[in-house]
N, C-alpha and C. Protein backbone atom coordinates (compact mmCIF):
# COMPACT_ATOMS: atom_id res chain seq x y z
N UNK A 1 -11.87 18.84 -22.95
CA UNK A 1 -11.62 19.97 -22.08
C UNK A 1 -11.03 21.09 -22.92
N UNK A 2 -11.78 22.23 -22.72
CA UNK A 2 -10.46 23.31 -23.34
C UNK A 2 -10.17 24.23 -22.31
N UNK A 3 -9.51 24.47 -23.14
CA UNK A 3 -8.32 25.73 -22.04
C UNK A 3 -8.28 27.11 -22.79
N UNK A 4 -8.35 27.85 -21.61
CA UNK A 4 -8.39 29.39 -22.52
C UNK A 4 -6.70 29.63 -22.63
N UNK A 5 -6.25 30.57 -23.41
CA UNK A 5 -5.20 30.93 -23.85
C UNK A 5 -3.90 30.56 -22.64
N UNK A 6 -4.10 30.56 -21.36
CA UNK A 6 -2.86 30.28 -20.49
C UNK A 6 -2.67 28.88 -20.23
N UNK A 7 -3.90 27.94 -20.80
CA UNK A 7 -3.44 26.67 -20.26
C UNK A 7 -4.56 26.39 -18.95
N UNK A 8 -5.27 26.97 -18.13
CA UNK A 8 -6.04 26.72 -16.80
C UNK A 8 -7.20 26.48 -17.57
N UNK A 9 -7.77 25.36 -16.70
CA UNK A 9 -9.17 24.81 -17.14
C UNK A 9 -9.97 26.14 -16.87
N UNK A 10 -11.33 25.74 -18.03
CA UNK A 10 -13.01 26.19 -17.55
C UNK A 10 -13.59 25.45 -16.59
N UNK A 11 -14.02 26.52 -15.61
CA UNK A 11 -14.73 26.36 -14.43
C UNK A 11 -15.69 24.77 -15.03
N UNK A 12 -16.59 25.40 -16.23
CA UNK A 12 -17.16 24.15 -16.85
C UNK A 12 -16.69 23.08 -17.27
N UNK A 13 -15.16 22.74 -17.65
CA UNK A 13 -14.65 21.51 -17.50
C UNK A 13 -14.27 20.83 -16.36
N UNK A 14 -13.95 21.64 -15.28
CA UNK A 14 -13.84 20.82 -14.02
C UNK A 14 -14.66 20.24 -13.38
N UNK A 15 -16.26 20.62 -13.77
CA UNK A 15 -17.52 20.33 -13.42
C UNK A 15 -17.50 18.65 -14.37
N UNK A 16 -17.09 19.28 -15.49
CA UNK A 16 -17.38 17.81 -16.02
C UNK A 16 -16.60 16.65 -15.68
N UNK A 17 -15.30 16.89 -15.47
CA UNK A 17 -14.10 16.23 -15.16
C UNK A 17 -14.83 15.98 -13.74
N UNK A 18 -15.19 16.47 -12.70
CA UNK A 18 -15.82 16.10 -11.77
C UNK A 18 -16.71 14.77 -11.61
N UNK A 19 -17.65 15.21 -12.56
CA UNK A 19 -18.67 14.76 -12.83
C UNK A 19 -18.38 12.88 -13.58
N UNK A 20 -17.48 12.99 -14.28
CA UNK A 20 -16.76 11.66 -14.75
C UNK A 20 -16.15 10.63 -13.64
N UNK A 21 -15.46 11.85 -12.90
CA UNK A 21 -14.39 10.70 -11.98
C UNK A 21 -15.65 10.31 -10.88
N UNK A 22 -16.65 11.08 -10.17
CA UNK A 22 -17.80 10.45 -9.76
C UNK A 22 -18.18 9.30 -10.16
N UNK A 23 -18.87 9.20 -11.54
CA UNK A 23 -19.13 7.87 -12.25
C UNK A 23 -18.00 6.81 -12.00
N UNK A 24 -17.01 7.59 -11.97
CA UNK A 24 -15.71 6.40 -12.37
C UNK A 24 -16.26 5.48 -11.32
N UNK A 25 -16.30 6.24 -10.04
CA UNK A 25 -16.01 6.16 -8.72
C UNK A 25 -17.23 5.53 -8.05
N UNK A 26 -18.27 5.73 -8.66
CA UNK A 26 -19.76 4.50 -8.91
C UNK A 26 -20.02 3.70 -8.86
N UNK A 27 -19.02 3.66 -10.30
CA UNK A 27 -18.88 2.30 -10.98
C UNK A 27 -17.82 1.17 -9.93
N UNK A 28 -16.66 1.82 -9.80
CA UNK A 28 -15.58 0.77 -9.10
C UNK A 28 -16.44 0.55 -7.15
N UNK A 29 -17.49 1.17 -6.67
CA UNK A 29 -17.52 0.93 -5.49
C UNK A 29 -18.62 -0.33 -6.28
N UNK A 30 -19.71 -0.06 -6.70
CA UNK A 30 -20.25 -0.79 -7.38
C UNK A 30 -19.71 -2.49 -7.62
N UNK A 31 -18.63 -2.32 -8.46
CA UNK A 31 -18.02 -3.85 -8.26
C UNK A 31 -17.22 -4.31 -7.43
N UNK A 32 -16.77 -3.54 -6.18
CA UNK A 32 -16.49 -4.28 -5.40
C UNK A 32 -17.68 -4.64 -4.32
N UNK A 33 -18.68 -4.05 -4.80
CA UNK A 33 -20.07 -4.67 -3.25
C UNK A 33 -20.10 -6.29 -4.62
N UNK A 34 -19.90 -5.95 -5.40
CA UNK A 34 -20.28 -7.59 -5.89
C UNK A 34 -19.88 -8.89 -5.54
N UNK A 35 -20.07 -10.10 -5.30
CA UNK A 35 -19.77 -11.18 -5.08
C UNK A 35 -18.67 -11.68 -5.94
N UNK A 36 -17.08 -11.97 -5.70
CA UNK A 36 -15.96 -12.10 -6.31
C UNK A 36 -16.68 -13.49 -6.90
N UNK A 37 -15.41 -13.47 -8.06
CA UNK A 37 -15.81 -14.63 -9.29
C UNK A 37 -14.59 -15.59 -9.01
N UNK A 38 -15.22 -16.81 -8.86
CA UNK A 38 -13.96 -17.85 -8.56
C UNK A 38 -13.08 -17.77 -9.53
N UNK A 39 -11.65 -17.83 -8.96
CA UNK A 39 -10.93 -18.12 -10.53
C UNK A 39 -11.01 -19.26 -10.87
N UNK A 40 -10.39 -19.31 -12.09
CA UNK A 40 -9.97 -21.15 -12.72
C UNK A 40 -9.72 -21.88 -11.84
N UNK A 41 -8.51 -21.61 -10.82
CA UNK A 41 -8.12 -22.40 -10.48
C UNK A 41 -9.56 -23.03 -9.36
N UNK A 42 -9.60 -22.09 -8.52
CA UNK A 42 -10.84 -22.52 -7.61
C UNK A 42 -12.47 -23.33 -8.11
N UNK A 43 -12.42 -23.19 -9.80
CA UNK A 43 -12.94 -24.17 -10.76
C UNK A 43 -12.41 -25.57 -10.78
N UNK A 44 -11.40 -25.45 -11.00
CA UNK A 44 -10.75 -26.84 -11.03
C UNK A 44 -11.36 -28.23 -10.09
N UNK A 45 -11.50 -29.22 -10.54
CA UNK A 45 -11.74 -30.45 -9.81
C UNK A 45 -10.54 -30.50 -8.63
N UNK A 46 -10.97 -30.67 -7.54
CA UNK A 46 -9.91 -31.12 -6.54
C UNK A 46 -9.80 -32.17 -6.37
N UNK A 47 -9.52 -33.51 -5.55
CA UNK A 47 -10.05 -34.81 -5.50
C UNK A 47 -10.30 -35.05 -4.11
N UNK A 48 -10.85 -35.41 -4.07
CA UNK A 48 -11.11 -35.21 -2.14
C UNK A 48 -10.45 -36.76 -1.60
N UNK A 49 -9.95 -36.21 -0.38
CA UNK A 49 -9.29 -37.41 0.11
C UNK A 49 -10.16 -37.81 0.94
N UNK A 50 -9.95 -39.67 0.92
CA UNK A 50 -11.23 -40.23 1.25
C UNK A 50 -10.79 -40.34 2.70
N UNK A 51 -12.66 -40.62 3.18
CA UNK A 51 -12.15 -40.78 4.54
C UNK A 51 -12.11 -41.71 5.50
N UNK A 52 -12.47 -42.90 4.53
CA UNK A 52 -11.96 -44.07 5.00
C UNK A 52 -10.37 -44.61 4.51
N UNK A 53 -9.67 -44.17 4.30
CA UNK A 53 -7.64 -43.91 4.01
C UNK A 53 -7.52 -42.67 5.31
N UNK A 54 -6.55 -43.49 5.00
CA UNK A 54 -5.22 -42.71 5.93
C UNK A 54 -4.33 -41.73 5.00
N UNK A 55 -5.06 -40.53 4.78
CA UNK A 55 -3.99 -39.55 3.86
C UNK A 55 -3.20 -38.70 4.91
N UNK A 56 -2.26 -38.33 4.61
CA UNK A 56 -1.35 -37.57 5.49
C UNK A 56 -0.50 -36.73 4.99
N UNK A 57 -0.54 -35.79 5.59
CA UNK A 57 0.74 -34.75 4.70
C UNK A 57 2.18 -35.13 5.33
N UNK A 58 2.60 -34.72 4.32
CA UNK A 58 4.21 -35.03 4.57
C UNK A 58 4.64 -35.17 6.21
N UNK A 59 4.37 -34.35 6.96
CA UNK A 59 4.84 -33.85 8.60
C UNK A 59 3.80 -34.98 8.75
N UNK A 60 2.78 -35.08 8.91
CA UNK A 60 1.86 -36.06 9.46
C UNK A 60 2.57 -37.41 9.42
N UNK A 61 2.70 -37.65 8.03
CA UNK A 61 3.19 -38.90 7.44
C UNK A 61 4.56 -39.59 8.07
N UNK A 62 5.23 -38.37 8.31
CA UNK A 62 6.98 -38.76 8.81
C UNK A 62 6.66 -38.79 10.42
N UNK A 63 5.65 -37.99 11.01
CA UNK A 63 5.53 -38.02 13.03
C UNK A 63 5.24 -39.44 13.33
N UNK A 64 4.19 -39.89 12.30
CA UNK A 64 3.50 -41.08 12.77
C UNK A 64 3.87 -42.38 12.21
N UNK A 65 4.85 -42.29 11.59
CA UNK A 65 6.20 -43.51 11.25
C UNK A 65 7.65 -43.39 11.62
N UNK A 66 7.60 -42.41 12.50
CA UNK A 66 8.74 -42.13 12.62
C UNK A 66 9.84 -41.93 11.91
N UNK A 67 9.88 -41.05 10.81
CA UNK A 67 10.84 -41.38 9.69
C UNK A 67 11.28 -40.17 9.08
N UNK A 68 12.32 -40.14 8.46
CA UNK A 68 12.86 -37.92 8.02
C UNK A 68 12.06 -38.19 6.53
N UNK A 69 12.21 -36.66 6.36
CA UNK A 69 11.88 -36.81 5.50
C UNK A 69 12.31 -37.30 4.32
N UNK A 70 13.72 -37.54 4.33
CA UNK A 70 14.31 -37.90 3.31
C UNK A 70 13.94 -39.43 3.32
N UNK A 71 13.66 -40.22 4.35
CA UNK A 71 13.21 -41.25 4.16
C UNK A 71 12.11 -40.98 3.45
N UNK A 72 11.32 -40.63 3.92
CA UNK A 72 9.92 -40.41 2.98
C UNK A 72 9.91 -40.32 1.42
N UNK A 73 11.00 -39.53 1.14
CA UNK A 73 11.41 -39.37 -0.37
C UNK A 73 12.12 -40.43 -1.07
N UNK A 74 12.25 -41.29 -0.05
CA UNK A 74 13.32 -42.57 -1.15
C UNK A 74 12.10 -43.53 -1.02
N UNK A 75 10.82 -43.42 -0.40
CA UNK A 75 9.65 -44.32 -0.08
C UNK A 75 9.06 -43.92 -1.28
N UNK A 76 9.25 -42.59 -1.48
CA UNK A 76 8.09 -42.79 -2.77
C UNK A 76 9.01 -42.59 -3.66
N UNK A 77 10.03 -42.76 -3.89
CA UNK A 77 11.13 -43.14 -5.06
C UNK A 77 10.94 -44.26 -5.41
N UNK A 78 11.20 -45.30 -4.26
CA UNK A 78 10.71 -46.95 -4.33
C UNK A 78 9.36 -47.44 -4.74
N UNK A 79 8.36 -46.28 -4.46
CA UNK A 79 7.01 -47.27 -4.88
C UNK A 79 6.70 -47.66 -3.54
N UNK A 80 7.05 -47.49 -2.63
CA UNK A 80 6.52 -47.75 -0.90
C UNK A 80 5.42 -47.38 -0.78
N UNK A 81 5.13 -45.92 -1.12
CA UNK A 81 4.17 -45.15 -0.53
C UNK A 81 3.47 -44.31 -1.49
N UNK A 82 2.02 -44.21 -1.60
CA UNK A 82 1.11 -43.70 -2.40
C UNK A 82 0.91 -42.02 -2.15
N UNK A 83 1.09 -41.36 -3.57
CA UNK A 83 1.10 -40.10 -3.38
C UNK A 83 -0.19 -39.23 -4.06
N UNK A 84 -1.08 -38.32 -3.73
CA UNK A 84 -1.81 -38.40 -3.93
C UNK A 84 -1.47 -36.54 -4.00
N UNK A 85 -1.63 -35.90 -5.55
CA UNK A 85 -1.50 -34.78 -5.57
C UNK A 85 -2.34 -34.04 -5.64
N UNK A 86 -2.85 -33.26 -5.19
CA UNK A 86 -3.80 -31.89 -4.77
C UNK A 86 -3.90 -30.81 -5.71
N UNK A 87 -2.63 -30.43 -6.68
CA UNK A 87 -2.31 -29.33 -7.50
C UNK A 87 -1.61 -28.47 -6.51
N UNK A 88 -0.54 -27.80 -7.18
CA UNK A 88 0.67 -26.74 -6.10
C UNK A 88 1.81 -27.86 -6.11
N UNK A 89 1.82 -27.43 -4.97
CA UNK A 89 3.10 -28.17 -4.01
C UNK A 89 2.09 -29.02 -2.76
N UNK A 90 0.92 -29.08 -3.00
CA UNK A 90 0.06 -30.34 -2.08
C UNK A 90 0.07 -31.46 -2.44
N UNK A 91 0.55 -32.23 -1.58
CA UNK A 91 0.57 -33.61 -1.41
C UNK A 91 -0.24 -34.80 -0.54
N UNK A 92 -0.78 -35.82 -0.39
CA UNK A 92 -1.11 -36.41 0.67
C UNK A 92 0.11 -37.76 0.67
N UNK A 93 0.13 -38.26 1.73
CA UNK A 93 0.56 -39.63 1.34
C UNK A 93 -0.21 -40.88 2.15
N UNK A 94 0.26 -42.16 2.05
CA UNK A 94 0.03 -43.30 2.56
C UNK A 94 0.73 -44.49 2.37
N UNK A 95 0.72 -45.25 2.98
CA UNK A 95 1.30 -46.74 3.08
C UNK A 95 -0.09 -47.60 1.68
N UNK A 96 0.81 -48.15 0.79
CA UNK A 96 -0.21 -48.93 -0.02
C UNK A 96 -1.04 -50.02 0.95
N UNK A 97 -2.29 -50.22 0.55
CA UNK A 97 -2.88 -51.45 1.26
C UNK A 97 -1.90 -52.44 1.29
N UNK A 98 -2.06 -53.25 2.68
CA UNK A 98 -1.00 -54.17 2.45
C UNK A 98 0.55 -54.01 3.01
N UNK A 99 0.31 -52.87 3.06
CA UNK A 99 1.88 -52.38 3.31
C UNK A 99 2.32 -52.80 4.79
N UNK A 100 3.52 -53.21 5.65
CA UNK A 100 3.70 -52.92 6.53
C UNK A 100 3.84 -51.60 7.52
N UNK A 101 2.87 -51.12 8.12
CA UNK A 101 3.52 -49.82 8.81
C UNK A 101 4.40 -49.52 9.75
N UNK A 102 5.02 -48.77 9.59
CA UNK A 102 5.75 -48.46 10.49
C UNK A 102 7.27 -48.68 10.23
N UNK A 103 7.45 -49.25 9.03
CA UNK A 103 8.75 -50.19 8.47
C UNK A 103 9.92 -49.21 8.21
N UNK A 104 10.27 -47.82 9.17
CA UNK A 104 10.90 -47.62 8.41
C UNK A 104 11.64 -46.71 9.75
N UNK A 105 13.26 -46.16 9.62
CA UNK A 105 13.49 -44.99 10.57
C UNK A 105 14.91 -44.61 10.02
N UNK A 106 15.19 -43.16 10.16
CA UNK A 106 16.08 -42.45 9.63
C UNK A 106 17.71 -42.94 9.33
């Protein structure tokens, strides 16, 4: 761009400067009509919980044994109960085969 002696653009650079942020402006509507790119993480293997088990999330797990959660946490401290991690802070749980259910309350 030049500038005549005070510093204010040429009529002809604002045309061009125009003419750029258009393109800019092309280009960015352009990639957002595109189809987003999974990230890594949404790459990642998940493991799918089967659906012959009984997986349960934490609230699931404690309604239907009746039990706090802190019980729940000394269950899988002990080796009681099978934990099955998702990635995050996701969890499933279960009673090992074998297990007695229900064996437990606050």
């Amino acid at each position: 761009m030049s500038a005549m002696g005070s510093g204010h653009l040429v009529p002809a650079d604002l045309a061009d400067l125009f003419e750029q942020s258009a393109e800019i402006n092309r280009r960015i509507a352009e990639r957002l009509r595109q189809k987003p790119r999974p990230t890594p993480a949404a790459d990642a293997v998940v493991p799918r919980v089967p659906e012959d088990t009984a997986w349960m999330t934490a609230n699931e797990f404690c309604r239907h044994f009746k039990i706090a959660r802190s019980t729940l946490q000394r269950f899988k401290e002990d080796g009681r109960v099978e934990v099955m991690n998702l990635g995050g802070s996701t969890r499933r749980y279960r009673v090992f085969p074998g297990t007695a259910k229900g064996s437990g309350g606050s």
